[in-house]
Protein backbone atom coordinates (compact mmCIF):
# COMPACT_ATOMS: atom_id res chain seq x y z
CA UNK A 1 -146.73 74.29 -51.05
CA UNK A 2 -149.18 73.18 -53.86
CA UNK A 3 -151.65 75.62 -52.37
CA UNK A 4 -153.29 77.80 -50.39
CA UNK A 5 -156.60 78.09 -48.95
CA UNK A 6 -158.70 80.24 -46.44
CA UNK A 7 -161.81 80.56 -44.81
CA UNK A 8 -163.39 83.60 -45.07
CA UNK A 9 -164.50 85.54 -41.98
CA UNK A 10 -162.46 85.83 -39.06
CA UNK A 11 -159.87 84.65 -41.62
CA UNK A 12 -159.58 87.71 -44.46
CA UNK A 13 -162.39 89.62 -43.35
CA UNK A 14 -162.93 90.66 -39.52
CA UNK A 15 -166.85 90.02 -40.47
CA UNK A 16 -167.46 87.36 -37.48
CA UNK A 17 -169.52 90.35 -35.15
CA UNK A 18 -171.73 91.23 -38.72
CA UNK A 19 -172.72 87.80 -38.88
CA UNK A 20 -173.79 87.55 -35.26
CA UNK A 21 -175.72 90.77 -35.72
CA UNK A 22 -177.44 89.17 -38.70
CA UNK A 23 -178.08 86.22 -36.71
CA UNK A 24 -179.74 88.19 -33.90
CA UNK A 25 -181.89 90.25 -36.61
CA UNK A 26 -183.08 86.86 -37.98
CA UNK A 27 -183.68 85.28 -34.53
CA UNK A 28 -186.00 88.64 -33.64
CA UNK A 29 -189.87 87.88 -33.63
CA UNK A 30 -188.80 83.98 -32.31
CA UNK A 31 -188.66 84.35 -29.07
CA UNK A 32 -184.55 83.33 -29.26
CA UNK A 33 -182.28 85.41 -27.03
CA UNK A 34 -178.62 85.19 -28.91
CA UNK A 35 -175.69 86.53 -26.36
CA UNK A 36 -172.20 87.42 -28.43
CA UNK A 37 -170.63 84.85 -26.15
CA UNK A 38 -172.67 81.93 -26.61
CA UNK A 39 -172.57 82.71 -30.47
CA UNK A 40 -169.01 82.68 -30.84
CA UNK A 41 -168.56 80.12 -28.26
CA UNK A 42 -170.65 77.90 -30.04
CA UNK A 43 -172.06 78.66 -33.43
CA UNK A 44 -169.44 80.62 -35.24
CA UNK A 45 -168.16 77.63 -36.82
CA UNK A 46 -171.52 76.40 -38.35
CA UNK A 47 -172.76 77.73 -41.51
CA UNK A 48 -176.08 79.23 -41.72
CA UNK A 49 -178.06 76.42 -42.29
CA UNK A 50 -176.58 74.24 -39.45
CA UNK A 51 -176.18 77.38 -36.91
CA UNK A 52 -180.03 78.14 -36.91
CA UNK A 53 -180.97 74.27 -37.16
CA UNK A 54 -178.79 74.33 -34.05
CA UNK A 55 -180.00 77.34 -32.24
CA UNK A 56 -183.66 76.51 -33.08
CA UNK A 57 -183.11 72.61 -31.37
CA UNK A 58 -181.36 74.27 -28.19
CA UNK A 59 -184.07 76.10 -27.62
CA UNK A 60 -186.25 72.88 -28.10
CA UNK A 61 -187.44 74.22 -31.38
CA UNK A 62 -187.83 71.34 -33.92
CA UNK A 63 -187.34 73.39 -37.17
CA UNK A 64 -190.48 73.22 -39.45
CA UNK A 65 -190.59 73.26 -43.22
CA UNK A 66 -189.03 76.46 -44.06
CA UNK A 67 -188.41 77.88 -41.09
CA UNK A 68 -184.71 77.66 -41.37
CA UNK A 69 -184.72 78.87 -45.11
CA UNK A 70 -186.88 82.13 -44.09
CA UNK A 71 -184.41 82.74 -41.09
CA UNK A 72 -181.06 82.76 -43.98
CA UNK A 73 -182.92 85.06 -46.03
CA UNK A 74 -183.09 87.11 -43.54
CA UNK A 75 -179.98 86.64 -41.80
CA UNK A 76 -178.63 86.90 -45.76
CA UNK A 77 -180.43 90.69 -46.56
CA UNK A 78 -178.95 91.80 -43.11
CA UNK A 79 -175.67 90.67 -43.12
CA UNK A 80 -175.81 92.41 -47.40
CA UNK A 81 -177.24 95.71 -46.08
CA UNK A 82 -174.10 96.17 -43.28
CA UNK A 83 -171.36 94.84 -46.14
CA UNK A 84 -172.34 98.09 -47.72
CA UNK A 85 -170.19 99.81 -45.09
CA UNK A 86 -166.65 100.14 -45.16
CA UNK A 87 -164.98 96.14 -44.54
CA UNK A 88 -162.64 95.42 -41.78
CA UNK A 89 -159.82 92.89 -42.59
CA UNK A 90 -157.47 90.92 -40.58
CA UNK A 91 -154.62 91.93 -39.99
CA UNK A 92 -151.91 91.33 -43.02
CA UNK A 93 -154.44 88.86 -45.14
CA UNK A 94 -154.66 91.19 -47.87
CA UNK A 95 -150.86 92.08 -47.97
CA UNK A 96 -149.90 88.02 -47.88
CA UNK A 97 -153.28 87.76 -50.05
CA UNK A 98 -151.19 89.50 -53.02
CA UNK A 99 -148.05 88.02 -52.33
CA UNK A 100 -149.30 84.50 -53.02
CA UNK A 101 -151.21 85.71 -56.40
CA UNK A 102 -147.76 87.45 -57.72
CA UNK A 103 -146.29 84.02 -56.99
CA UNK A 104 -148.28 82.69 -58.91
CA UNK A 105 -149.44 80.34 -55.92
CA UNK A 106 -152.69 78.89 -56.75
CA UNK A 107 -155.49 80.04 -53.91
CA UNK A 108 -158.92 79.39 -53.20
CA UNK A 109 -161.38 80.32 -50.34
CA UNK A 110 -163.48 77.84 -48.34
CA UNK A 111 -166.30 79.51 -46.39
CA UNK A 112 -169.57 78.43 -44.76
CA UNK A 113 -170.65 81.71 -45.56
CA UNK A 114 -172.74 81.98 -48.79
CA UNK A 115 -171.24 82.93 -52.32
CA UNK A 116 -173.00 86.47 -52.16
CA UNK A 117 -171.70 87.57 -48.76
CA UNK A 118 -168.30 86.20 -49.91
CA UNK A 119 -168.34 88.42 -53.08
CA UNK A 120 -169.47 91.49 -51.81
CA UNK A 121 -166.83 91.29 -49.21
CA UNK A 122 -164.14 90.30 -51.78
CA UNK A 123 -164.78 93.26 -53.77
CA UNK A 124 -165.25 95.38 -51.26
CA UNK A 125 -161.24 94.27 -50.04
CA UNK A 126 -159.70 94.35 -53.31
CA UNK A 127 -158.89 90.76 -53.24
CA UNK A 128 -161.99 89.40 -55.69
CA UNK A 129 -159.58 88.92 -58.36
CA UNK A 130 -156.96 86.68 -57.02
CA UNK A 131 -159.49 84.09 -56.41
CA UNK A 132 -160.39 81.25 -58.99
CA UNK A 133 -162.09 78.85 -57.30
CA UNK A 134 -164.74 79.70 -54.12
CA UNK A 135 -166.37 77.19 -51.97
CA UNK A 136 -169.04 78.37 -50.68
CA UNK A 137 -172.35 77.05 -48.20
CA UNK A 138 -174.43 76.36 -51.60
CA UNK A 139 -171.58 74.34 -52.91
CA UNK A 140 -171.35 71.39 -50.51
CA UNK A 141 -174.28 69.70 -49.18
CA UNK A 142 -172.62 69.29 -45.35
CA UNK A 143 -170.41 72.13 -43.98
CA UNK A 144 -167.88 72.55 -41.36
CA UNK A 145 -165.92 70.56 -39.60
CA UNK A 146 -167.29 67.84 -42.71
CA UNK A 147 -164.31 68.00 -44.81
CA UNK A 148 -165.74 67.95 -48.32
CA UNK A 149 -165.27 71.91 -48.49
CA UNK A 150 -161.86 71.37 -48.44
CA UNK A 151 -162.23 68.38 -50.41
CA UNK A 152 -163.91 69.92 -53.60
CA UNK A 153 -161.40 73.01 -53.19
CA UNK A 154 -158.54 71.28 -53.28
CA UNK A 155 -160.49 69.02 -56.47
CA UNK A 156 -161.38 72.10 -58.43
CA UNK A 157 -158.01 74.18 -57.65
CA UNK A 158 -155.98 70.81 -59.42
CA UNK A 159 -158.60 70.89 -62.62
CA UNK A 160 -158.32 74.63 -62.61
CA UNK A 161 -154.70 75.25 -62.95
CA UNK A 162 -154.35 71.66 -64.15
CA UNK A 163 -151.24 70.91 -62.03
CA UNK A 164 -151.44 68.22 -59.05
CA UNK A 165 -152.47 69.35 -55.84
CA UNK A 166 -151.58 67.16 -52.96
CA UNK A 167 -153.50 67.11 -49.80
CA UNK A 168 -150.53 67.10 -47.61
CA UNK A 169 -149.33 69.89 -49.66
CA UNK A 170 -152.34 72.03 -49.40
CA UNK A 171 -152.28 75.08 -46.34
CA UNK A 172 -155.20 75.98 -44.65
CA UNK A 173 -155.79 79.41 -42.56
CA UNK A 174 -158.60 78.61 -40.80
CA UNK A 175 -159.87 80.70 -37.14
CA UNK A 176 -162.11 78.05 -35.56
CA UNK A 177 -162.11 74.60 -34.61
CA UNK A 178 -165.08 73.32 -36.60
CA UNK A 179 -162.81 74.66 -39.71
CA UNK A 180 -159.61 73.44 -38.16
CA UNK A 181 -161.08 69.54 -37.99
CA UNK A 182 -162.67 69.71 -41.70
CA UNK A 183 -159.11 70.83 -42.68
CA UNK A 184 -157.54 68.49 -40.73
CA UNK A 185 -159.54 65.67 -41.95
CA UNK A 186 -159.28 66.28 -45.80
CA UNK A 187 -154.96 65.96 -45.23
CA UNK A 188 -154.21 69.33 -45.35
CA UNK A 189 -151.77 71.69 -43.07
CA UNK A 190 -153.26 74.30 -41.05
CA UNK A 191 -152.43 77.52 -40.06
CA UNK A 192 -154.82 78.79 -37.16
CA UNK A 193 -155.63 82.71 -36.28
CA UNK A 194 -157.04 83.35 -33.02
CA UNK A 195 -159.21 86.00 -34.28
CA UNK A 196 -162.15 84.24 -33.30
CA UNK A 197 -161.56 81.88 -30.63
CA UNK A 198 -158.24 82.05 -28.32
CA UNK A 199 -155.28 79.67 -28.91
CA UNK A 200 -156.11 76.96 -26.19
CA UNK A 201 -159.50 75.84 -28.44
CA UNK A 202 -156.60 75.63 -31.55
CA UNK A 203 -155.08 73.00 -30.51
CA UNK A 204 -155.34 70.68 -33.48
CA UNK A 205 -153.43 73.41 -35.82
CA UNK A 206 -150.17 73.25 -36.83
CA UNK A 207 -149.33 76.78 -36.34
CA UNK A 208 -151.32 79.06 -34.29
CA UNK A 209 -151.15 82.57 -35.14
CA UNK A 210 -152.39 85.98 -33.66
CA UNK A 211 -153.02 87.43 -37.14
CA UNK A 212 -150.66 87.57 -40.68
CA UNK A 213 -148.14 90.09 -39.94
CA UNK A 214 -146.28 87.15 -37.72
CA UNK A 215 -145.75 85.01 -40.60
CA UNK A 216 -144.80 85.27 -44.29
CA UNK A 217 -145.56 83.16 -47.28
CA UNK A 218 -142.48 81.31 -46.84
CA UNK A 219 -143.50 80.21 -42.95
CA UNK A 220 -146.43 79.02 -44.78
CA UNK A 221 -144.56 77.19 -47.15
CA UNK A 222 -142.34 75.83 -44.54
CA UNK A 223 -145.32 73.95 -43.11
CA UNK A 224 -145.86 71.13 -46.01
């Protein structure tokens, strides 16, 4: 394995229900009902940007200039003021987290969440440090399932550690299947957790997983 890489929530951090919250307090005042089901059914893969272009268009709501930046911001100062509170994790990430970085195993995260929310919850898990390289919303101009996440990962992880970093050699742990086909489509191996969205809408992984204490680094490994 030349690498590893992870989405963030639903993946490391059990953050999926903050973000729908967030959602819902930036959707207040529009008129936009958001039910838990039909956001994790159907927008949980999207980053901010494309979830509320979405929502807004579903509701026949052709976004106007600004409208969608105004609703991150405050999606953004929501989702900051509830990080302040203790973090859930998934299951085993951190443990196999810090297994990989004694390894020396070169790791980076690719998240449609943006680069604050991905820091503050890093920190807040202990796990900031054994990250180089993050991928965040900001830093691609198309997210998920668009594969150039994974592609400038994977780019910057190779230049970083200045070692080559095959595609094919490249695990991803990713929890939905908007993630699953960017993965899929920049080469690399993936490893899905069905924290998020249950095994049958997986499919497309090449391991499906319930969270990390069923696998080690070395059935990670095993999968390049």
């Amino acid at each position: 394995m030349d690498a590893l890489i992870f989405d963030f929530d639903g993946v490391i951090a059990d953050t999926e229900p903050l973000h729908f919250q967030g959602f819902v307090a930036a959707l207040s005042g529009t008129g936009i009902s958001l039910e838990q089901e039909t956001y994790f059914r159907k927008y949980s893969g999207f980053d901010d940007t494309d979830g509320f272009t979405e929502m807004l268009r579903d509701h026949n709501i052709e976004p106007g200039p600004g409208q969608v930046e105004a609703l991150r911001e405050k999606k953004t100062a929501a989702v900051k003021e509830m990080l302040a509170r203790p973090l859930p994790t998934v299951k085993g990430a951190l443990e196999i987290i810090r297994s990989a970085r004694d390894s020396g195993l070169p790791m980076a995260i690719c998240s449609g969440s943006l680069k604050d929310e991905i820091e503050i919850a890093a920190r807040l898990a202990g796990i900031r440090d054994c990250f180089e390289i993050i991928v965040s919303a900001e830093d691609v101009p198309r997210g998920k399932p668009d594969p150039e996440g994974y592609y400038k990962a994977r780019r910057l992880l190779a230049e970083h550690f200045k070692r080559v970093v095959e595609p094919a050699r490249c695990v991803v742990c990713e929890d939905t299947p908007a993630g699953i086909s960017a993965a899929k489509a920049a080469g690399m191996k993936v490893c899905a957790l069905s924290t998020t969205f249950a095994p049958d809408n997986l499919g497309d992984a090449d391991m499906i997983i319930g969270d990390f204490t069923e696998v080690t680094l070395e059935d990670l490994a095993s999968m390049v």
